[in-house]
Protein backbone atom coordinates (compact mmCIF):
# COMPACT_ATOMS: atom_id res chain seq x y z
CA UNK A 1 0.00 0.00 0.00
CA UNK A 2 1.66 3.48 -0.82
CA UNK A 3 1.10 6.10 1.60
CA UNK A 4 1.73 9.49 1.80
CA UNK A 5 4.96 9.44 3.12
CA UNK A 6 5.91 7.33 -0.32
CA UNK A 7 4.83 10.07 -2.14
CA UNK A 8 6.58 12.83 -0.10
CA UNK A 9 9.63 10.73 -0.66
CA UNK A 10 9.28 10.26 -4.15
CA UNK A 11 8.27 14.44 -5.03
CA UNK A 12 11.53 15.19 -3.09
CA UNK A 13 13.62 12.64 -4.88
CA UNK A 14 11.98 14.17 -8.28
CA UNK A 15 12.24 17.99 -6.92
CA UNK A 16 16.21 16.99 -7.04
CA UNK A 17 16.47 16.70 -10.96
CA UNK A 18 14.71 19.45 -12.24
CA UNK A 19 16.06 20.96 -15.35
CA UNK A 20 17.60 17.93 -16.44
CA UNK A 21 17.02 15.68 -19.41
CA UNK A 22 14.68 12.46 -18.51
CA UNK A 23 13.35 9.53 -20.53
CA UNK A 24 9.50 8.94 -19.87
CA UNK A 25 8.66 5.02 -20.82
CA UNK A 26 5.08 4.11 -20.24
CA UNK A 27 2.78 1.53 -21.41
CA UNK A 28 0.38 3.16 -24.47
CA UNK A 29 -2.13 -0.45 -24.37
CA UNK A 30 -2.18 -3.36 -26.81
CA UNK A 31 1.60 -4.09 -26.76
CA UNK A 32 2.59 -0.68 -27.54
CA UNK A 33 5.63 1.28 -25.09
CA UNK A 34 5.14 5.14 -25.75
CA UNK A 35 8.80 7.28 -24.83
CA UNK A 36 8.62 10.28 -24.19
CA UNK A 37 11.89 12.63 -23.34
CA UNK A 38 12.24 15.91 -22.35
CA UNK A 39 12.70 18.63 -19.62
CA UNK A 40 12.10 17.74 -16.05
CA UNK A 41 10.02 21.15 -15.49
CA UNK A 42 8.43 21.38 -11.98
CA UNK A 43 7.71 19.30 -9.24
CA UNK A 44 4.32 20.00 -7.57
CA UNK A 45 2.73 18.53 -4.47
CA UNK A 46 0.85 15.54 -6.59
CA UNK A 47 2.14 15.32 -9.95
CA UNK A 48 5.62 16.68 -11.73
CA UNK A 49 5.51 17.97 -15.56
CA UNK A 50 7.85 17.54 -18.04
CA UNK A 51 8.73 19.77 -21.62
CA UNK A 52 8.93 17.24 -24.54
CA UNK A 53 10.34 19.11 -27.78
CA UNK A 54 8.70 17.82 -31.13
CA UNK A 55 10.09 17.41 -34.58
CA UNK A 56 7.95 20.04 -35.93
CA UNK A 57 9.42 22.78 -33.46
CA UNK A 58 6.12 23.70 -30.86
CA UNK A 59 6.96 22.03 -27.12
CA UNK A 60 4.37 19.80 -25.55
CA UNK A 61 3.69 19.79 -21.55
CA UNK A 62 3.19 16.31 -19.85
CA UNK A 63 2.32 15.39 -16.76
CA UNK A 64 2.07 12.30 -14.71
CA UNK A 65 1.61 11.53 -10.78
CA UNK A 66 3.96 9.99 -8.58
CA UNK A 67 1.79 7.36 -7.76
CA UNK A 68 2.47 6.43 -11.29
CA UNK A 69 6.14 6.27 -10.62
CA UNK A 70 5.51 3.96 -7.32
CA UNK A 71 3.27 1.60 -8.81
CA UNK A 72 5.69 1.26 -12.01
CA UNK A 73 3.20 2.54 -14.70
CA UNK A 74 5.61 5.13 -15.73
CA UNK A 75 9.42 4.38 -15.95
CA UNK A 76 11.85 7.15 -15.62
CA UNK A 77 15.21 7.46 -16.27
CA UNK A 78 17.35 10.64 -15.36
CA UNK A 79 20.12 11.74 -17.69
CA UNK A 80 23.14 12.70 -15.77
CA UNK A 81 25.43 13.57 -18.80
CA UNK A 82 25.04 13.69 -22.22
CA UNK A 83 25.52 10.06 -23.01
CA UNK A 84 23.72 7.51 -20.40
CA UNK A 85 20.21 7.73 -18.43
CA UNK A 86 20.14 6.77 -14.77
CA UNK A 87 17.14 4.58 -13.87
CA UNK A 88 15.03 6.11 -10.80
CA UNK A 89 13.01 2.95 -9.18
């Protein structure tokens, strides 16, 4: 059962990478893995947003909850440097 705790400890773990790069990987139904990446924008007290950049040059906003995180809907990977993504939970 996640309580709110889990969820205070997740939003503070998140509030530590804002402004960097992250990999979204979530499940888009019938055998199908959407990826998202972008801009870790802002952490708020229920769900964090990130800025996706699109081929044809307008930005999308995204959001998801951290409950999404905790009950592994959403994977998300951090990118520390230019080159490799570090794996949050």
């Amino acid at each position: 059962m996640i309580v709110k705790a889990d969820l205070d400890t997740c939003r503070r773990g998140m509030e530590a990478y804002v402004g960097k790069r992250v990999r979204l990987r979530s499940s888009g139904g019938r055998k199908r893995t959407i990826i998202q990446e972008g801009i870790l924008e802002n952490c708020y007290p229920n769900v964090f947003t990130v800025r996706c950049s699109k081929l044809n040059a307008y930005q999308e906003m995204i959001s998801y909850s951290y409950i999404d995180i905790l009950t592994r809907v959403v994977e998300i990977n951090i990118e520390p440097d230019a080159e490799h993504f570090e794996k949050i939970h």
